[in-house]
PDB file of N, CA and C in Angstrom:
ATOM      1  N   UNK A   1       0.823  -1.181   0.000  1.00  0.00           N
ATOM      2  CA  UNK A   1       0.000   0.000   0.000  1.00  0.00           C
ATOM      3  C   UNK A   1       0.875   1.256   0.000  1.00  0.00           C
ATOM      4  N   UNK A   2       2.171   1.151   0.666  1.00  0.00           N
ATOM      5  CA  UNK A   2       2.977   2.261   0.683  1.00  0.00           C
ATOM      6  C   UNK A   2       3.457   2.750  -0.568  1.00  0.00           C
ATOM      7  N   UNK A   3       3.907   1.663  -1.152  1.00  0.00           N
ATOM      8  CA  UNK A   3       4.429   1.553  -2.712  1.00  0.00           C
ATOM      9  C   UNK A   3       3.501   2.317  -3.435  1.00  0.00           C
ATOM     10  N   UNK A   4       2.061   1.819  -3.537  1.00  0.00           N
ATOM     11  CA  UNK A   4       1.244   2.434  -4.422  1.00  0.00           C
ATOM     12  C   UNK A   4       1.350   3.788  -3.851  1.00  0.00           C
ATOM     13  N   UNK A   5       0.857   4.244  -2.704  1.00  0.00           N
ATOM     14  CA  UNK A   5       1.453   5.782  -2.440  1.00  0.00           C
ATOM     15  C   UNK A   5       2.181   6.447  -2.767  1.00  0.00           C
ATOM     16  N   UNK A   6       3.621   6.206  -2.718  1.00  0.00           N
ATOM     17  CA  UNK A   6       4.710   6.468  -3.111  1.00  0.00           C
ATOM     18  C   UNK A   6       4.395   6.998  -4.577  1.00  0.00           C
ATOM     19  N   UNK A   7       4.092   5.732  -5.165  1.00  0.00           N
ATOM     20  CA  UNK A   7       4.395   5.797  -6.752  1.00  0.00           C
ATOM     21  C   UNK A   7       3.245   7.137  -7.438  1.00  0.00           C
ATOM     22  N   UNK A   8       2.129   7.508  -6.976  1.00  0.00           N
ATOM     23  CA  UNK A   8       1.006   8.824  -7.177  1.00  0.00           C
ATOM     24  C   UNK A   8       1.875   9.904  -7.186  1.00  0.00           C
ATOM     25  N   UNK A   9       2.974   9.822  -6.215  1.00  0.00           N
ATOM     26  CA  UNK A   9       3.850  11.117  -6.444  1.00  0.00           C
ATOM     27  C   UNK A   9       4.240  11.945  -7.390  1.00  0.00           C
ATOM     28  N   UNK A  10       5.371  11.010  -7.926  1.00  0.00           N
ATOM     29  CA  UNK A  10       5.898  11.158  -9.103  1.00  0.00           C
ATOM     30  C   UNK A  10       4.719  11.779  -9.838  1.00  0.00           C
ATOM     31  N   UNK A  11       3.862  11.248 -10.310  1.00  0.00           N
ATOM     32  CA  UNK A  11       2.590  11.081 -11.496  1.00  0.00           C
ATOM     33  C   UNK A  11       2.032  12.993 -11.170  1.00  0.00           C
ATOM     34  N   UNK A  12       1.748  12.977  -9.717  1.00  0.00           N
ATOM     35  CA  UNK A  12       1.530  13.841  -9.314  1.00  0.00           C
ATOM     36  C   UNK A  12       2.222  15.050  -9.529  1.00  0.00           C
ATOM     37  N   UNK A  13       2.990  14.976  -8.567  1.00  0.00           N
ATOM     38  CA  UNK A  13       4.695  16.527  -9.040  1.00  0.00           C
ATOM     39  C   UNK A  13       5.278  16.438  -9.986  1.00  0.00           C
ATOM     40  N   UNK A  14       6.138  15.219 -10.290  1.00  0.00           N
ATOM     41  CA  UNK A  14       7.027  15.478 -11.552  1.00  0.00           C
ATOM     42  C   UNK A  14       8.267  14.963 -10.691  1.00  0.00           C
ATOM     43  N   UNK A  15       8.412  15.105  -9.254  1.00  0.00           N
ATOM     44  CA  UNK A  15       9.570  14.625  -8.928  1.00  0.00           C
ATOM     45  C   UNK A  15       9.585  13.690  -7.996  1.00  0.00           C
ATOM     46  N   UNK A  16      10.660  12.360  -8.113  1.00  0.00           N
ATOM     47  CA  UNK A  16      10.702  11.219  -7.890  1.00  0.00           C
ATOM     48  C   UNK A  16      11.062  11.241  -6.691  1.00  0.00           C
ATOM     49  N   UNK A  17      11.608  12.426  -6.058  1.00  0.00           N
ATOM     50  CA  UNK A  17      12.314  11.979  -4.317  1.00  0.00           C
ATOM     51  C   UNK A  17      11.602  13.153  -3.272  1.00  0.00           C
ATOM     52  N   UNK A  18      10.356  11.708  -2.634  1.00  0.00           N
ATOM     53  CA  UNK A  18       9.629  12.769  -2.198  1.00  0.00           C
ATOM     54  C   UNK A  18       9.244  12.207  -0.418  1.00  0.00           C
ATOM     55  N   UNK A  19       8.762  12.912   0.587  1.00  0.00           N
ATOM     56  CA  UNK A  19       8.817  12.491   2.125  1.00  0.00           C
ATOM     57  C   UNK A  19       8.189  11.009   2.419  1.00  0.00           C
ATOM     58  N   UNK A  20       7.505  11.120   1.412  1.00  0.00           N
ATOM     59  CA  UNK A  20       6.515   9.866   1.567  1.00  0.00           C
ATOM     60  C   UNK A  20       7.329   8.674   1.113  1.00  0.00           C
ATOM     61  N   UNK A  21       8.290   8.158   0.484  1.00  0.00           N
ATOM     62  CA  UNK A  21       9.012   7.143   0.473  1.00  0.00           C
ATOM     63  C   UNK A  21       9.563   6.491   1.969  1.00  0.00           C
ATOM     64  N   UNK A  22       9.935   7.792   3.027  1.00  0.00           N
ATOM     65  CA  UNK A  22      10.268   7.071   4.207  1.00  0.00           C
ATOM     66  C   UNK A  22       9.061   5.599   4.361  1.00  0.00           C
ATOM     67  N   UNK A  23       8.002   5.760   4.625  1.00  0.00           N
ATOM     68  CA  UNK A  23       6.652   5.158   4.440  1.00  0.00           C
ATOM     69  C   UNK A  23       7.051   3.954   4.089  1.00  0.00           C
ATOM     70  N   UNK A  24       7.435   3.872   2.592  1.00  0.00           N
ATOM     71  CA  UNK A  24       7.654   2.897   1.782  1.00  0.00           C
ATOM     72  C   UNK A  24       8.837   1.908   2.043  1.00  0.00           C
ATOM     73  N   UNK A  25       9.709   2.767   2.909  1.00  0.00           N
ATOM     74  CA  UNK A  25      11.045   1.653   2.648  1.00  0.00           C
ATOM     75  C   UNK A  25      11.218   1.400   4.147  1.00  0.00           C
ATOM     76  N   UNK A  26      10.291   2.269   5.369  1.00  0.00           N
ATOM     77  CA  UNK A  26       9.963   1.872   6.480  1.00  0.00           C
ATOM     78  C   UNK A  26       9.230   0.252   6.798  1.00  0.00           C
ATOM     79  N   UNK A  27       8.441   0.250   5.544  1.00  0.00           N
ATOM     80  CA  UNK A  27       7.412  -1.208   6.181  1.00  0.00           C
ATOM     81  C   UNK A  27       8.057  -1.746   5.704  1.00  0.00           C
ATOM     82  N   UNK A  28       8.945  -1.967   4.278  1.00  0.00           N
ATOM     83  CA  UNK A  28       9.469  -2.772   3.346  1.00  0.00           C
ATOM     84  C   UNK A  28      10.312  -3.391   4.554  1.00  0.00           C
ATOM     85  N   UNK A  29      11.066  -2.623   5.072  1.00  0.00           N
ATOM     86  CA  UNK A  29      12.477  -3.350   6.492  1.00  0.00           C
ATOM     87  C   UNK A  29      12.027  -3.952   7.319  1.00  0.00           C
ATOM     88  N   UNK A  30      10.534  -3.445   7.465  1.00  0.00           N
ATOM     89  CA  UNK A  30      10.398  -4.517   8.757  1.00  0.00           C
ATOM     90  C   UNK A  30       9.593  -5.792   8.334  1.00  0.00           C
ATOM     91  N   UNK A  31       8.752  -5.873   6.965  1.00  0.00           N
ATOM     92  CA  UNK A  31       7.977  -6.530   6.225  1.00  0.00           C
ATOM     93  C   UNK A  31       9.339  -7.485   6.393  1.00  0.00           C
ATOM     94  N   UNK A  32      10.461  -7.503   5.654  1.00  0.00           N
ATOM     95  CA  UNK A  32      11.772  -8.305   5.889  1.00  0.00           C
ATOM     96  C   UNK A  32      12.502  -8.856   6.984  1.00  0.00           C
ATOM     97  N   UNK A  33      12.111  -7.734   7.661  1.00  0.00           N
ATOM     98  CA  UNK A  33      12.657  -8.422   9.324  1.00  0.00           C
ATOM     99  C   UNK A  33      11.717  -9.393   9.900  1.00  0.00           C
ATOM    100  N   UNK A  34      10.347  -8.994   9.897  1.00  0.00           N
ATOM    101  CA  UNK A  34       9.347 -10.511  10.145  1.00  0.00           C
ATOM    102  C   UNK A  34       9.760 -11.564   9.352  1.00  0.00           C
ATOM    103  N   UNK A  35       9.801 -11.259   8.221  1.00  0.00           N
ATOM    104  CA  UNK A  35       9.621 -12.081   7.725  1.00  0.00           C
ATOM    105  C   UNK A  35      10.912 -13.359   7.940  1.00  0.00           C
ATOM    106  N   UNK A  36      12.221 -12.698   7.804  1.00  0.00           N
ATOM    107  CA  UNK A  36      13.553 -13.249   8.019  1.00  0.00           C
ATOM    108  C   UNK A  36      13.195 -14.054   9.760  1.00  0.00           C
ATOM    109  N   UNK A  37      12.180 -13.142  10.407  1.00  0.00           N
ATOM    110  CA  UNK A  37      12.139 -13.981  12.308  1.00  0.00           C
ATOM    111  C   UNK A  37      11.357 -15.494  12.038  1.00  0.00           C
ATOM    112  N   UNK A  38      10.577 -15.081  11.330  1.00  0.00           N
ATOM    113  CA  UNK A  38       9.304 -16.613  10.999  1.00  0.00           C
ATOM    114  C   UNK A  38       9.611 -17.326  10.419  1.00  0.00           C
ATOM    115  N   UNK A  39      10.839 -17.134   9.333  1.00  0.00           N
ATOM    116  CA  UNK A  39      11.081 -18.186   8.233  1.00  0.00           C
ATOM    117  C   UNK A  39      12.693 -18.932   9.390  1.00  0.00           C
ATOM    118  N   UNK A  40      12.907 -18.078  10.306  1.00  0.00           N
ATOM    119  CA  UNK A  40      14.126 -18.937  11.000  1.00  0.00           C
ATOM    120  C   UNK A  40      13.235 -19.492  12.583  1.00  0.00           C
ATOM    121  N   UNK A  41      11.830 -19.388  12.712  1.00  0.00           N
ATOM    122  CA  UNK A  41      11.708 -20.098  13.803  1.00  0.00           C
ATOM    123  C   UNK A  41      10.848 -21.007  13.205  1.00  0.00           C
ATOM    124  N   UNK A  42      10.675 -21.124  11.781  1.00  0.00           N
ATOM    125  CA  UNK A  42       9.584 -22.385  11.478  1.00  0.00           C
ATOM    126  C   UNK A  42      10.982 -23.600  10.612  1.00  0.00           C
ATOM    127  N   UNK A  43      11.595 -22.852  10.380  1.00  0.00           N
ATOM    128  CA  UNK A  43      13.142 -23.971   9.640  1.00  0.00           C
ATOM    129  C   UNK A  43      13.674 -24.480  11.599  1.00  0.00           C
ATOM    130  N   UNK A  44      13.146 -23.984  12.370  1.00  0.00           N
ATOM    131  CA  UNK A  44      13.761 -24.890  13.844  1.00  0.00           C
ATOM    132  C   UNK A  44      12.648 -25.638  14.468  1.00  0.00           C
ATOM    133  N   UNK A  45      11.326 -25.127  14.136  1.00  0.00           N
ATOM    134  CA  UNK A  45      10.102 -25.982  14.698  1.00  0.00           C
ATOM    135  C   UNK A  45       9.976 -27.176  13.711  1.00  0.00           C
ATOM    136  N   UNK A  46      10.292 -27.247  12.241  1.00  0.00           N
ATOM    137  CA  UNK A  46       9.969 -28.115  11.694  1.00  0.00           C
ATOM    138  C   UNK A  46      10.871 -28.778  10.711  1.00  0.00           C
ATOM    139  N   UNK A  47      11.573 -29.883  10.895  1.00  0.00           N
ATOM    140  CA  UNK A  47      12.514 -30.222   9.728  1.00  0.00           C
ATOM    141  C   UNK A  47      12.706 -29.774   8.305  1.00  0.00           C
ATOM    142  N   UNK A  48      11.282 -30.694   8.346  1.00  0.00           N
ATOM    143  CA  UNK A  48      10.439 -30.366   6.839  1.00  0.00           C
ATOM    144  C   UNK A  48      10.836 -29.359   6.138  1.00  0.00           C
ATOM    145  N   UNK A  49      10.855 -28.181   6.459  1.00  0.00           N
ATOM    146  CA  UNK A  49      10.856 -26.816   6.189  1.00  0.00           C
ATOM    147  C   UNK A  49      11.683 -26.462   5.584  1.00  0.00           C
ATOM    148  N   UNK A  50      12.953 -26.718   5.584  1.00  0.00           N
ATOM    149  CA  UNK A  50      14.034 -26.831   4.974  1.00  0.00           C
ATOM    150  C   UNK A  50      14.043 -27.175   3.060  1.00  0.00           C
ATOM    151  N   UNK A  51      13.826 -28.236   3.391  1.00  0.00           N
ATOM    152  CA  UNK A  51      13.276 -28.449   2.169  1.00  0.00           C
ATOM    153  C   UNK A  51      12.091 -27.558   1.249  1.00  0.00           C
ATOM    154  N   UNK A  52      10.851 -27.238   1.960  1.00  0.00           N
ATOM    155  CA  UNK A  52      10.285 -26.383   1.429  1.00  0.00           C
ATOM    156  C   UNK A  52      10.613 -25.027   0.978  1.00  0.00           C
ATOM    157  N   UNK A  53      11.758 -24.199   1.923  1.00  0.00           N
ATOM    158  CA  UNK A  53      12.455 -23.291   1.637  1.00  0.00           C
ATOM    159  C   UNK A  53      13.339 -23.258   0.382  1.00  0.00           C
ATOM    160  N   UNK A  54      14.102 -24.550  -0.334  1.00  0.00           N
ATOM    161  CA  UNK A  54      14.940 -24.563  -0.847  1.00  0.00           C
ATOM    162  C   UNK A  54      13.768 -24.510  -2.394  1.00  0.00           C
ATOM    163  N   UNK A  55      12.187 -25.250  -2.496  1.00  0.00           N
ATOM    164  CA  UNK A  55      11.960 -25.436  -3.603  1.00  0.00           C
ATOM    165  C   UNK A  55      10.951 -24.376  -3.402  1.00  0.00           C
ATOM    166  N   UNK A  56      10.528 -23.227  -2.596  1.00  0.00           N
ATOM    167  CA  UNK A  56       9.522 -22.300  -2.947  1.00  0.00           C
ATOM    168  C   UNK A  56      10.059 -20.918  -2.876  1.00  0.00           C
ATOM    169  N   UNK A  57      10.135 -19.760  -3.323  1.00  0.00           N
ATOM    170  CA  UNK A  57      10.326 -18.876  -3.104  1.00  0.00           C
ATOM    171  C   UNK A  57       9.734 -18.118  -1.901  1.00  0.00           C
ATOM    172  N   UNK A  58      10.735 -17.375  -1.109  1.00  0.00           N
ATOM    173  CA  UNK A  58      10.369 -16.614  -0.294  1.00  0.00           C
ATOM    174  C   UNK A  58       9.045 -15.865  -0.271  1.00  0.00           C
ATOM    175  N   UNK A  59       8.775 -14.799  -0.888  1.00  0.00           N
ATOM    176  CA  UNK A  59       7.871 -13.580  -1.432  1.00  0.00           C
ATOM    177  C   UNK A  59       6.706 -13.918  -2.052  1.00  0.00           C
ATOM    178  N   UNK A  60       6.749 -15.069  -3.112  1.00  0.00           N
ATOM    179  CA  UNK A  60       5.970 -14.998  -3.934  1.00  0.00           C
ATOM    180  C   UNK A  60       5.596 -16.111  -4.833  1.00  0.00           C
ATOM    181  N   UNK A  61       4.994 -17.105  -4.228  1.00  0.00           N
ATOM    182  CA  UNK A  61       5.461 -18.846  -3.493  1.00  0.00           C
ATOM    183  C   UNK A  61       4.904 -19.408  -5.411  1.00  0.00           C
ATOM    184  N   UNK A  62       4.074 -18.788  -5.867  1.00  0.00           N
ATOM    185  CA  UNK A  62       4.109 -19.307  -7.389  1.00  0.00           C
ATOM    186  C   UNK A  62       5.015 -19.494  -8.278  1.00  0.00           C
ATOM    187  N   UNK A  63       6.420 -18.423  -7.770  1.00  0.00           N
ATOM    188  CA  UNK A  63       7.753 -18.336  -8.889  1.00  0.00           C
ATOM    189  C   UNK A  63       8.440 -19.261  -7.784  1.00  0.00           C
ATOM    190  N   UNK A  64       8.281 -20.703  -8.378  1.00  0.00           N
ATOM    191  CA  UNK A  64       9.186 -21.814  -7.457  1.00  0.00           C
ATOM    192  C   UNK A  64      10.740 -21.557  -8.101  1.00  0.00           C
ATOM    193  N   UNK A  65      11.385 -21.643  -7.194  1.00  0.00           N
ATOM    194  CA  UNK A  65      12.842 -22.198  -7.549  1.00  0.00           C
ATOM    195  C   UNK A  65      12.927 -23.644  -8.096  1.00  0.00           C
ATOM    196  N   UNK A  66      13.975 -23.373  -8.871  1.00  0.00           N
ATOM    197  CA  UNK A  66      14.559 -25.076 -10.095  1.00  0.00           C
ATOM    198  C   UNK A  66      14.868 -25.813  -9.350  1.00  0.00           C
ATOM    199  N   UNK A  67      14.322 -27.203  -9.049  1.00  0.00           N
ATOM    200  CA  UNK A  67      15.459 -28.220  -8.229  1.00  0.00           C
ATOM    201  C   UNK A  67      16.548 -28.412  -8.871  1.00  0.00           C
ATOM    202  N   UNK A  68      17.071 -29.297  -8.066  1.00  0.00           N
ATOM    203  CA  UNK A  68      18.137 -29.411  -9.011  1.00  0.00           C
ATOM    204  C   UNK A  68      18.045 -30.911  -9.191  1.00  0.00           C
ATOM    205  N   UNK A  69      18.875 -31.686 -10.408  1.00  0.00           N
ATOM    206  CA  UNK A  69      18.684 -32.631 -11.274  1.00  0.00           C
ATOM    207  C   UNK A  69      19.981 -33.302 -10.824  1.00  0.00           C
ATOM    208  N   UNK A  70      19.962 -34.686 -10.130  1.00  0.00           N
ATOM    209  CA  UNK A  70      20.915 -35.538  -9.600  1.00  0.00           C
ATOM    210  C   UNK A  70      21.251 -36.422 -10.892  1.00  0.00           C
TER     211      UNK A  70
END
């Protein structure tokens, strides 16, 4: 939602470096920092996980990562 904010700016003024990005790259760090806390206490609650990490993408679980071919 910040992003889309952000991005009206530009469209709006004409110029790309504007207060409202703090916004944007504020949630983005911590959106990452959760995210980096949950993905290292569910790879220790659950073996499994490991594996799932290696064949799904982080962010955006439809763009799987390639296994790899033994």
């Amino acid at each position: 939602m910040w992003w889309a904010f952000y991005l009206f700016v530009p469209a709006a003024t004409g110029h790309w470096l504007h207060w409202s990005i703090i916004g944007a790259v504020s949630i983005t760090i911590l959106f990452q920092g959760s995210v980096w806390f949950v993905e290292r206490i569910s790879s220790g609650k659950y073996p499994a996980y490991a594996d799932y990490q290696r064949k799904v993408s982080r962010l955006i679980p439809w763009f799987s990562k390639p296994l790899d071919r033994e």
